[in-house]
N, C-alpha and C. Protein backbone atom coordinates (compact mmCIF):
# COMPACT_ATOMS: atom_id res chain seq x y z
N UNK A 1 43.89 10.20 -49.16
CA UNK A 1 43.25 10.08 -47.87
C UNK A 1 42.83 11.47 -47.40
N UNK A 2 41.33 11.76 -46.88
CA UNK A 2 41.01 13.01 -46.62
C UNK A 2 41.66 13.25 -44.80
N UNK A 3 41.99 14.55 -45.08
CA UNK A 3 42.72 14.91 -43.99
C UNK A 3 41.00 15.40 -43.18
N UNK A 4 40.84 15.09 -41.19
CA UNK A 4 39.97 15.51 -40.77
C UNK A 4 40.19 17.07 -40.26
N UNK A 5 39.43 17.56 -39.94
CA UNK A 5 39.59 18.73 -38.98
C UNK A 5 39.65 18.66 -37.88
N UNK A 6 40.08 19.75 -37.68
CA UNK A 6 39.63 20.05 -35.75
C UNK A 6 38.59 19.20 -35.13
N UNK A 7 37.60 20.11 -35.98
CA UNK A 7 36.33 20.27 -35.45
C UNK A 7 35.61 18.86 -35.73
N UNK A 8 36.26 18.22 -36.82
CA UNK A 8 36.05 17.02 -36.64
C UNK A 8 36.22 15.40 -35.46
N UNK A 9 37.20 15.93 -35.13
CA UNK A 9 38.45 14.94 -34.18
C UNK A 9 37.88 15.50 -32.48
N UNK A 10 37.43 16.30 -32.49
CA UNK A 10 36.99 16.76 -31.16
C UNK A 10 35.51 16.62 -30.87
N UNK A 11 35.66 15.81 -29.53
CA UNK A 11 34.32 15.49 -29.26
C UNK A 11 33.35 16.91 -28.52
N UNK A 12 32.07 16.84 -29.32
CA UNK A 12 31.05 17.74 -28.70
C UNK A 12 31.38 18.28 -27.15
N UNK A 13 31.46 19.38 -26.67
CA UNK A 13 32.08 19.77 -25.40
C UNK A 13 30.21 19.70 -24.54
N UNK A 14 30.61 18.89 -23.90
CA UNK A 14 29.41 18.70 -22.82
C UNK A 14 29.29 20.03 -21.97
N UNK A 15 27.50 20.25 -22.07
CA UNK A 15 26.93 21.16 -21.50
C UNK A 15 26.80 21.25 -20.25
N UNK A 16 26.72 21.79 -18.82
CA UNK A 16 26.18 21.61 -17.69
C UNK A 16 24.98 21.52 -18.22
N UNK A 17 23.80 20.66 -17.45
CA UNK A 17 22.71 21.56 -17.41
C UNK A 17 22.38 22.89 -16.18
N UNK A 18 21.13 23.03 -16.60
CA UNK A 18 20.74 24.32 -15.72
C UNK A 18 20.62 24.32 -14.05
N UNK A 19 20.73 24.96 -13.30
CA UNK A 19 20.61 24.79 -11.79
C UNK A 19 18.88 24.32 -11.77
N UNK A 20 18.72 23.37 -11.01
CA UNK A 20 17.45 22.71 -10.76
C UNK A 20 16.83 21.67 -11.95
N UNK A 21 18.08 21.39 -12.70
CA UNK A 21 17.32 20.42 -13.70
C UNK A 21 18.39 19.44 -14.09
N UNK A 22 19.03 19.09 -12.89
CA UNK A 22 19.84 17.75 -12.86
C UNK A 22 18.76 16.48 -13.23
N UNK A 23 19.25 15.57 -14.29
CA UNK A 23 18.43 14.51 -14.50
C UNK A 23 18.44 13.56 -13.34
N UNK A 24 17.54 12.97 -13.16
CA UNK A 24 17.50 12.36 -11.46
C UNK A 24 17.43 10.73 -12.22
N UNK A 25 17.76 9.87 -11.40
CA UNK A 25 17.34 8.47 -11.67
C UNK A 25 15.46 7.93 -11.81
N UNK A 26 15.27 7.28 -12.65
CA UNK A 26 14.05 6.63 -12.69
C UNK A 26 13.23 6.90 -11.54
N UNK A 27 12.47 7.81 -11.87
CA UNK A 27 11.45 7.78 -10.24
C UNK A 27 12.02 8.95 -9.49
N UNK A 28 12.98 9.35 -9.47
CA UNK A 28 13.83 10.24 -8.69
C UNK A 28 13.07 11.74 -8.87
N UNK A 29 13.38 12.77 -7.92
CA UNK A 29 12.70 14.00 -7.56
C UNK A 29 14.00 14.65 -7.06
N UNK A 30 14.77 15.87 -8.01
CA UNK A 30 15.37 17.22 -7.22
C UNK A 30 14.61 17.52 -6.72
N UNK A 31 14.81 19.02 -5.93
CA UNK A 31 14.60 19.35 -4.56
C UNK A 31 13.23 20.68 -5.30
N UNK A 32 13.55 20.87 -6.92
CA UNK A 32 11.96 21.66 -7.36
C UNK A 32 11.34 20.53 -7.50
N UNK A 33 11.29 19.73 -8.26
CA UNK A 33 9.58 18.42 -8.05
C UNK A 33 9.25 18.19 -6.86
N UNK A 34 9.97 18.15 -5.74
CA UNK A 34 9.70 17.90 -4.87
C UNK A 34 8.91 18.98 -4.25
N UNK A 35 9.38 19.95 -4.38
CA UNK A 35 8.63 21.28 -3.92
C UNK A 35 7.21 21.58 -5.18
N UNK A 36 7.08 21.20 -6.04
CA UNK A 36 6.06 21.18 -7.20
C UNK A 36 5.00 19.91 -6.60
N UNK A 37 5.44 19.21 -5.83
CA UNK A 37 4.33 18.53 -4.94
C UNK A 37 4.21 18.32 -3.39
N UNK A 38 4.56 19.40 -3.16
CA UNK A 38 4.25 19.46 -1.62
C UNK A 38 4.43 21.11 -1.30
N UNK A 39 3.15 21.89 -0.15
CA UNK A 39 2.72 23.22 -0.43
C UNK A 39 4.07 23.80 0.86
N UNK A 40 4.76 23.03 1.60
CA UNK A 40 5.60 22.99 2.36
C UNK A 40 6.76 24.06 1.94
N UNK A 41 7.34 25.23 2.32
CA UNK A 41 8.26 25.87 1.96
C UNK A 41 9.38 26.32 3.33
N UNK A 42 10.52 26.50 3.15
CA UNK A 42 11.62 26.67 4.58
C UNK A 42 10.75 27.91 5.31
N UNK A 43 11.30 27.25 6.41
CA UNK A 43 12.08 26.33 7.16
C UNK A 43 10.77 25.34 7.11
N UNK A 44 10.03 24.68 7.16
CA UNK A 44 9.25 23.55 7.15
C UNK A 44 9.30 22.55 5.68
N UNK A 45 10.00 22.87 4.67
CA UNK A 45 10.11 21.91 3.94
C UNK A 45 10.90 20.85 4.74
N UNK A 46 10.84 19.80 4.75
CA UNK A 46 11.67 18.72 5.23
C UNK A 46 12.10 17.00 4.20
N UNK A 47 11.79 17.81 3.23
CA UNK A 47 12.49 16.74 2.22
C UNK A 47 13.70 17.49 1.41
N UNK A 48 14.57 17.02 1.04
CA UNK A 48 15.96 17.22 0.07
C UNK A 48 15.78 16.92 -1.20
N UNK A 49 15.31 15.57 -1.29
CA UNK A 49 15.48 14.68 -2.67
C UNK A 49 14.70 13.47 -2.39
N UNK A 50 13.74 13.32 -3.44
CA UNK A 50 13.52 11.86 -3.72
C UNK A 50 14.69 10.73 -4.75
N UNK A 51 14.99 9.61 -3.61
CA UNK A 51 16.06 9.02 -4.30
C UNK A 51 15.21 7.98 -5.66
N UNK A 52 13.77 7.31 -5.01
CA UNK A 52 13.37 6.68 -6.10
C UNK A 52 11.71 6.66 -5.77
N UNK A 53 10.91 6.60 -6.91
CA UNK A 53 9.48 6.81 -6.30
C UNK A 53 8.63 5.56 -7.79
N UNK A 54 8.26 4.39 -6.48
CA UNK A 54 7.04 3.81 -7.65
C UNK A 54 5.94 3.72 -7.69
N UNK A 55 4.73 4.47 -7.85
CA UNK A 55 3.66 4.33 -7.78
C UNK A 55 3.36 3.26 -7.11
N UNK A 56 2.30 3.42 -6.14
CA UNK A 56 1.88 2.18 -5.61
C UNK A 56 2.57 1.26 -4.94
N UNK A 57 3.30 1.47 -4.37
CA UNK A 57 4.58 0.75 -4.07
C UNK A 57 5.51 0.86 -2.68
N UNK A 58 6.30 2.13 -3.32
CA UNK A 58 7.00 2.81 -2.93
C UNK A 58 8.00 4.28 -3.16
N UNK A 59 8.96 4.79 -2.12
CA UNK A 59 9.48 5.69 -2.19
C UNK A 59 10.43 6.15 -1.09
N UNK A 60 11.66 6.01 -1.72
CA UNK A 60 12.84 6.60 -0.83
C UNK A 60 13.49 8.18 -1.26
N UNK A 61 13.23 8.50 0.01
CA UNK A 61 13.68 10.30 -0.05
C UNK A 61 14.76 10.22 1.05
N UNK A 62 15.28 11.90 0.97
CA UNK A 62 16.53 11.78 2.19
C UNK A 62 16.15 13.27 2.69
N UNK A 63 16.13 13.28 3.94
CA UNK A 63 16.45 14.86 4.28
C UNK A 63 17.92 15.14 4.92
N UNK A 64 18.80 16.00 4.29
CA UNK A 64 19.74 16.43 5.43
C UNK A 64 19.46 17.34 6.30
N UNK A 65 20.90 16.54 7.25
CA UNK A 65 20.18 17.67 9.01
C UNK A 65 21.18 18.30 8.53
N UNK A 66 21.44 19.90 8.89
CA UNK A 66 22.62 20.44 9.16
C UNK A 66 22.08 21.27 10.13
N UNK A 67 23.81 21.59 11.21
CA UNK A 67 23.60 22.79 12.55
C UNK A 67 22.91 23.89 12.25
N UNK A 68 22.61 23.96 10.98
CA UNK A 68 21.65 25.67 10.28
C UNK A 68 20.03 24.96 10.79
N UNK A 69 19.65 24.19 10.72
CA UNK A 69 18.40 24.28 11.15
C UNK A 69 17.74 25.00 12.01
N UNK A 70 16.55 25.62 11.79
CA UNK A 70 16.17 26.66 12.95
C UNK A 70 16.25 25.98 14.33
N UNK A 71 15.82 25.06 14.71
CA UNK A 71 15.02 24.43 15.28
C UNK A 71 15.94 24.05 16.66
N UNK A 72 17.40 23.49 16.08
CA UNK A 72 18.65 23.61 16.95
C UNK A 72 19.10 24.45 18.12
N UNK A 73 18.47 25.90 17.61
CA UNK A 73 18.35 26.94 18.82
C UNK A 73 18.15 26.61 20.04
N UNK A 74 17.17 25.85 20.23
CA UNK A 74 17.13 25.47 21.48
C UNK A 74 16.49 23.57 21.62
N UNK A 75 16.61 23.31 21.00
CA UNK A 75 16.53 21.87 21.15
C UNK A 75 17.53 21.17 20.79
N UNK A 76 18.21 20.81 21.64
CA UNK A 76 18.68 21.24 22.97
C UNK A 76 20.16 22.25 22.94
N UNK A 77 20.23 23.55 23.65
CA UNK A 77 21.55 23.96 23.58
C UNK A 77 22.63 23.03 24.26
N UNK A 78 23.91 23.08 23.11
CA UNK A 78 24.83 22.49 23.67
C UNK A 78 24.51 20.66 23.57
N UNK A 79 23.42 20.17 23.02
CA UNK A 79 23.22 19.02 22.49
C UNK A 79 22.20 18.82 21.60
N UNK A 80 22.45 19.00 20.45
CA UNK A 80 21.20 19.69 19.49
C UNK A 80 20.75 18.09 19.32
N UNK A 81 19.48 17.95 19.26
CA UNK A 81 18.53 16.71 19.02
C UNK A 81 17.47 17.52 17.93
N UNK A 82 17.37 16.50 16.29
CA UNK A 82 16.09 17.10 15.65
C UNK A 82 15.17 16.40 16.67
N UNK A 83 13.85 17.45 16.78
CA UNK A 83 12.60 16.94 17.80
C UNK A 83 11.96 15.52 16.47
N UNK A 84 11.64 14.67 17.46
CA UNK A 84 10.52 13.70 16.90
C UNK A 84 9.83 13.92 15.74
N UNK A 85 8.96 15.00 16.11
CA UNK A 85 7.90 15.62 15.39
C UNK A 85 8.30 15.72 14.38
N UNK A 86 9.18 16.56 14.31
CA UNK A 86 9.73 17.24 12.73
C UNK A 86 10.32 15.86 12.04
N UNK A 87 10.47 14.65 12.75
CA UNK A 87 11.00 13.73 12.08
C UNK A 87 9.93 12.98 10.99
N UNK A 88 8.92 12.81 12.66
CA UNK A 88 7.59 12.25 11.71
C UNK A 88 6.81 13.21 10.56
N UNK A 89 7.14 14.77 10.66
CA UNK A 89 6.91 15.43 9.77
C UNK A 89 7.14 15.12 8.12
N UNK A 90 8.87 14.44 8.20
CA UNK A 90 9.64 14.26 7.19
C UNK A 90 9.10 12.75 6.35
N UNK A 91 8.87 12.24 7.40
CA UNK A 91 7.88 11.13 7.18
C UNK A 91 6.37 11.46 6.20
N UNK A 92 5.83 11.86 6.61
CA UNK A 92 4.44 12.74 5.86
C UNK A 92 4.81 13.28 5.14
N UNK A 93 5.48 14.33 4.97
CA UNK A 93 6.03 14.88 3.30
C UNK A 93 6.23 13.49 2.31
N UNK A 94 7.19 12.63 3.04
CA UNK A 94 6.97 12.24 2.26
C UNK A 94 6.45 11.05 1.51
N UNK A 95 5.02 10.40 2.26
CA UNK A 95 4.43 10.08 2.25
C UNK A 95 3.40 11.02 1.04
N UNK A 96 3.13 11.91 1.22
CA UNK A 96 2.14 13.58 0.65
C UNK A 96 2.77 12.99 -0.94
N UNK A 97 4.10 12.93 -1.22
CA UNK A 97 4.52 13.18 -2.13
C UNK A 97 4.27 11.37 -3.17
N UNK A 98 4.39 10.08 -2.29
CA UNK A 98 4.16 8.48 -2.67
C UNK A 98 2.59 8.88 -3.07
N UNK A 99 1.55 9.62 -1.60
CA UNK A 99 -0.12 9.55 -2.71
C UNK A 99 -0.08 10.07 -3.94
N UNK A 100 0.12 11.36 -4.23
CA UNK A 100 0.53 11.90 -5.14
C UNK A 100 0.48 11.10 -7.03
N UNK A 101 1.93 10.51 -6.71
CA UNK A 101 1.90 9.56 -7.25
C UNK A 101 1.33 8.45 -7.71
N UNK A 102 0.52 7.86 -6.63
CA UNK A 102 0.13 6.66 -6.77
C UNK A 102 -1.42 6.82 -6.90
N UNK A 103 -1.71 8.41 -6.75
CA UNK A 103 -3.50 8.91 -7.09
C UNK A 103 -3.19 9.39 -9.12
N UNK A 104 -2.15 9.35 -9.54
CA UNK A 104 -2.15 9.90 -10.64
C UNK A 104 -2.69 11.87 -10.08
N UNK A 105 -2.24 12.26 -9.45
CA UNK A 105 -3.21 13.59 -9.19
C UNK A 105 -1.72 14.34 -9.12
N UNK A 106 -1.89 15.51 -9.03
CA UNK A 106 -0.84 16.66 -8.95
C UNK A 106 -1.44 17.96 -8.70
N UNK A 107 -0.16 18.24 -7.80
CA UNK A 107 -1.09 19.74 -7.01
C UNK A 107 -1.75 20.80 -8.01
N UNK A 108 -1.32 21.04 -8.83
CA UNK A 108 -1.93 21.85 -10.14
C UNK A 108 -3.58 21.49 -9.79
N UNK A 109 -4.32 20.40 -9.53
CA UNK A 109 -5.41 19.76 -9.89
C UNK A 109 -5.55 20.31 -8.20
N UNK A 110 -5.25 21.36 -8.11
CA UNK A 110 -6.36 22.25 -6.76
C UNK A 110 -6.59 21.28 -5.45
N UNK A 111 -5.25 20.14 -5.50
CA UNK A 111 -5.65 19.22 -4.22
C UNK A 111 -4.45 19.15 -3.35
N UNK A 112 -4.77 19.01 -2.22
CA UNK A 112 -3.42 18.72 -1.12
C UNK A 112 -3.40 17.07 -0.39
N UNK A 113 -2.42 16.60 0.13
CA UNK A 113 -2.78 15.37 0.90
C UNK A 113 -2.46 15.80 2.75
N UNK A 114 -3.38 15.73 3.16
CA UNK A 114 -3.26 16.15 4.86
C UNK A 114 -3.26 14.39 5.43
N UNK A 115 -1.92 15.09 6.06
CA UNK A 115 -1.73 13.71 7.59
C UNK A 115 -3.21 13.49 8.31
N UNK A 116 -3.66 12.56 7.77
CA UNK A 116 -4.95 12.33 8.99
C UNK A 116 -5.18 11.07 9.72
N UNK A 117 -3.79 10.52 10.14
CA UNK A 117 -3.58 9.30 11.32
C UNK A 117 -2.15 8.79 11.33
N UNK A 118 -1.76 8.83 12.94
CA UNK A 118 -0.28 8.51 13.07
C UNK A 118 -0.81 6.94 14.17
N UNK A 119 0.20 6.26 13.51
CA UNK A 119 -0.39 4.91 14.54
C UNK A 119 1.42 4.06 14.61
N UNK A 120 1.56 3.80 15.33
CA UNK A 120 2.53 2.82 16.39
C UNK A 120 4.05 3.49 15.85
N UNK A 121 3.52 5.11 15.78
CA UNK A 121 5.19 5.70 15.79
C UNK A 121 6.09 5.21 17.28
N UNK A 122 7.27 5.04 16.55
CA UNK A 122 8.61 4.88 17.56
C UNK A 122 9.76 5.70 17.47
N UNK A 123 10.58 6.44 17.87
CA UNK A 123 11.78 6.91 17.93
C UNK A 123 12.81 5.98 18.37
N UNK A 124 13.75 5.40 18.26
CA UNK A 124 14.59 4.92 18.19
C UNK A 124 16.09 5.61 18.26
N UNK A 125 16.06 6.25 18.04
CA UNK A 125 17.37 7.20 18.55
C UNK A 125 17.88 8.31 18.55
N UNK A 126 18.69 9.09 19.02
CA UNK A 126 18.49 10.92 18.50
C UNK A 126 19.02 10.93 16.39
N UNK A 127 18.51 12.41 16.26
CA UNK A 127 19.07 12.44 14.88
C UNK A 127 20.08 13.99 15.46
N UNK A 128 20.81 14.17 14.84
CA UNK A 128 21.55 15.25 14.62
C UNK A 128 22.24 15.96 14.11
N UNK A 129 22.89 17.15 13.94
CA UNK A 129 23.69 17.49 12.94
C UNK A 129 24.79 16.95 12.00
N UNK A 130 24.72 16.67 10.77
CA UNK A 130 25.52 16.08 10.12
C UNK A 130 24.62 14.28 9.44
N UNK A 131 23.63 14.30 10.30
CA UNK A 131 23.34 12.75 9.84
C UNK A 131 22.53 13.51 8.54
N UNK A 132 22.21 12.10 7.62
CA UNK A 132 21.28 12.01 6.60
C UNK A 132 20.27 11.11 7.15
N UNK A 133 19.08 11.63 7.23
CA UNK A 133 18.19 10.60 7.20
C UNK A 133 16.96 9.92 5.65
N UNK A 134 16.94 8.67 5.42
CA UNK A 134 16.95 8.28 4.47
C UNK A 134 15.53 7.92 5.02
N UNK A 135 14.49 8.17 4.51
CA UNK A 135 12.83 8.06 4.77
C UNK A 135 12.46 6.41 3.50
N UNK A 136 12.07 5.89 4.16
CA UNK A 136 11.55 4.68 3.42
C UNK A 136 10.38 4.62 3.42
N UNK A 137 9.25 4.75 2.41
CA UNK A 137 8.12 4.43 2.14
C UNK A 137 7.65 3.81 1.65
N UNK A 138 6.22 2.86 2.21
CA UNK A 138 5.95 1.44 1.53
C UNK A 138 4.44 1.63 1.57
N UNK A 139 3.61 2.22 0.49
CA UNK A 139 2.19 1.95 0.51
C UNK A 139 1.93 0.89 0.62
N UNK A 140 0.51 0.72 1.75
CA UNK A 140 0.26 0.07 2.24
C UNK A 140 -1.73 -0.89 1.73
N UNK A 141 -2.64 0.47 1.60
CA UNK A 141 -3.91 0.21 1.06
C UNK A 141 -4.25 1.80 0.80
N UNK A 142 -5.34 1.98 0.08
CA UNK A 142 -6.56 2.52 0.52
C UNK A 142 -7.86 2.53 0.48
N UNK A 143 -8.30 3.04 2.25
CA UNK A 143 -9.90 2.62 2.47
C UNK A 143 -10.63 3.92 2.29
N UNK A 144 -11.55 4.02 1.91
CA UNK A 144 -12.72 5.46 2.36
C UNK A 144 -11.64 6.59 1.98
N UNK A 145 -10.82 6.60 0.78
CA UNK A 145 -10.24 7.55 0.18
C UNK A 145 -9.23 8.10 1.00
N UNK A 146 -8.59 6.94 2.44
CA UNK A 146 -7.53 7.64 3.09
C UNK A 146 -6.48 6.44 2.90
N UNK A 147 -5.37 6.51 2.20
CA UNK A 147 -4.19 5.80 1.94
C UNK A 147 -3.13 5.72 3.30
N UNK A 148 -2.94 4.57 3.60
CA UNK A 148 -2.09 4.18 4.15
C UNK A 148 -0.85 3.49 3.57
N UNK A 149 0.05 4.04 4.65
CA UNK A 149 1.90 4.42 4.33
C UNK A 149 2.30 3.14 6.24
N UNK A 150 3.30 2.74 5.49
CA UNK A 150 4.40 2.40 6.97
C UNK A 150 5.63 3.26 6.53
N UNK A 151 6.55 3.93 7.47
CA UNK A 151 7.71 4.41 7.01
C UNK A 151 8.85 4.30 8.32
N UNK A 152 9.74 4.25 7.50
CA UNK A 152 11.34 4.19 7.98
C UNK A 152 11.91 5.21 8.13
N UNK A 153 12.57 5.28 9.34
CA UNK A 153 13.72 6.65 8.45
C UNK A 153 14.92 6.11 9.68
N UNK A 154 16.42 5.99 9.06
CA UNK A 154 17.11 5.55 8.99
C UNK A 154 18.30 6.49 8.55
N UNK A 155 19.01 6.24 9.66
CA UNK A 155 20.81 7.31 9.16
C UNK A 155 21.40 6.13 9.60
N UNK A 156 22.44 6.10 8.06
CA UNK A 156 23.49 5.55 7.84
C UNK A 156 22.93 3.64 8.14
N UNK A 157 21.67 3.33 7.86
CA UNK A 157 21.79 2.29 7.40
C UNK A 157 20.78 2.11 9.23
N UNK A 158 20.94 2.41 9.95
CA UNK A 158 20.11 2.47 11.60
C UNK A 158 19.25 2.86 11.76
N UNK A 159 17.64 2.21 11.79
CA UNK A 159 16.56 2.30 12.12
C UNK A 159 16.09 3.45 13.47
N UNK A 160 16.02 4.79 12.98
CA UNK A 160 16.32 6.01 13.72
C UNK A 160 14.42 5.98 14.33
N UNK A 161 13.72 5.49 13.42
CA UNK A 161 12.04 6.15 13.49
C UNK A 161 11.19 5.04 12.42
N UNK A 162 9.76 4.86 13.33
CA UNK A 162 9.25 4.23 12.13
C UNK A 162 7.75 4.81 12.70
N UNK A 163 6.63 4.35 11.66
CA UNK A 163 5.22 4.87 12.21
C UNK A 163 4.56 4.36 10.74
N UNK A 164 2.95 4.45 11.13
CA UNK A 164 2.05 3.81 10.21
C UNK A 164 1.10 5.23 10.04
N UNK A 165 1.37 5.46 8.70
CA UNK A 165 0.93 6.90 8.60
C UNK A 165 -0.69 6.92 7.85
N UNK A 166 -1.54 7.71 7.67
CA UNK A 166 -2.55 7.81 6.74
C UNK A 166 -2.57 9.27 6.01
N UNK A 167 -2.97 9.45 5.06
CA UNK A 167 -3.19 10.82 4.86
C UNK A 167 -4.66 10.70 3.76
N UNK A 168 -5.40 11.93 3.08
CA UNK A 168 -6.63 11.67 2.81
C UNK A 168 -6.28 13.16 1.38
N UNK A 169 -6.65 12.70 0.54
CA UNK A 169 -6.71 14.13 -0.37
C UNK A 169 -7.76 15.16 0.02
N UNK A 170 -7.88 16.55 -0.29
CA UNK A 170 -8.42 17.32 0.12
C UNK A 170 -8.66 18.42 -1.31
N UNK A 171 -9.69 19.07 -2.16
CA UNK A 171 -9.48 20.10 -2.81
C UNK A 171 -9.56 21.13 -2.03
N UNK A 172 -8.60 21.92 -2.72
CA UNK A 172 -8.87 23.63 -1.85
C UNK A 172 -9.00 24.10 -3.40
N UNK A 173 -9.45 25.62 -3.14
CA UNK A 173 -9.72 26.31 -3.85
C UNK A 173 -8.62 27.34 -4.38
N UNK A 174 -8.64 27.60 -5.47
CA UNK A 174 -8.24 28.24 -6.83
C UNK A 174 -7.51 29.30 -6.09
C-alpha cells in the first residue's frame, strides 16, 4: 500500500483574493464597478454595492449612512436627518448604473446618463445614521432615447422614499 504525503493529504490552502475583487453574486457590483460606471466620486458617490442587476428589468443596490457623512454637519445638529435630495440622488446613481446596463453601453464608450425627470417623488420617513438603505429599481420603458425607472429605497424592509425617475444618455468628449 503506497504511503501518501503531506502534501498530499492537505487540502490546497485557500487564497484571499485581492482588495476590490471580491466575487459578487450574479449581477452584483463591488464598490470599483460601481464606480467604473458612474463619474460620481466622495463625498457624492452615493452607492456602496450593487446587490443584483438585470438588464432590462432590474436592480438592487444599498447605500450605507454612517455619522461620517459630510452632510450631518448641519442637517440637522443634534438630530442628523440624510436631506431628501441626496436620497433621491442615491436613487439616480442608481438608476445611471440599471441604463447602463440595459443600453449594453459603458462609460469607456465616452457617454454619461443625466437625471432628466423626477415625477411623484415621496419621502416617507427620516433616514439616519446607522440605517442601510436598500434602493430598488424597476425599468420601466424607453421613449425618445430617455429611459424610465420607478424606485424604492427602503431601510430595514420600510418604504423610506419612492419616485419615477428618467434619465437620457449623453456623449461627452474624450
Amino acid at each position: 500500500m503506497a504511503r501518501m504525503t503531506e502534501a498530499e493529504t492537505d487540502p490546497e490552502p485557500e487564497i484571499d483574493p485581492e482588495p476590490g475583487t471580491d466575487p459578487e453574486p450574479a449581477g452584483g457590483m463591488d464598490i470599483q464597478a460601481v464606480m467604473d460606471h458612474l463619474p460620481q466620486r466622495y463625498p457624492f458617490l452615493l452607492l456602496d454595492r450593487v446587490l443584483a442587476c438585470r438588464p432590462g428589468e432590474s436592480l438592487t443596490a444599498i447605500k450605507n449612512v454612517t455619522m461620517n457623512e459630510p452632510f450631518f454637519q448641519g442637517h440637522f445638529p443634534g438630530r442628523p436627518v440624510m436631506p431628501g435630495v441626496l436620497i433621491l440622488e442615491a436613487m439616480a446613481q442608481a438608476t445611471g448604473v440599471l441604463a447602463f446596463e440595459t443600453a449594453g453601453r459603458r462609460p469607456e464608450n465616452h457617454s454619461i446618463y443625466l437625471l432628466v425627470g423626477v415625477d411623484r417623488a415621496r419621502f416617507r420617513r427620516p433616514v439616519g445614521p446607522g440605517d442601510q438603505i436598500v434602493l430598488e429599481v424597476t425599468y420601466r420603458d424607453c421613449r425618445r432615447n430617455m429611459m424610465r425607472f420607478s424606485v424604492d429605497a427602503r431601510v430595514d424592509g420600510a418604504l423610506v422614499a419612492n419616485a419615477e425617475l428618467m434619465c437620457a444618455a449623453k456623449e461627452i468628449k474624450a
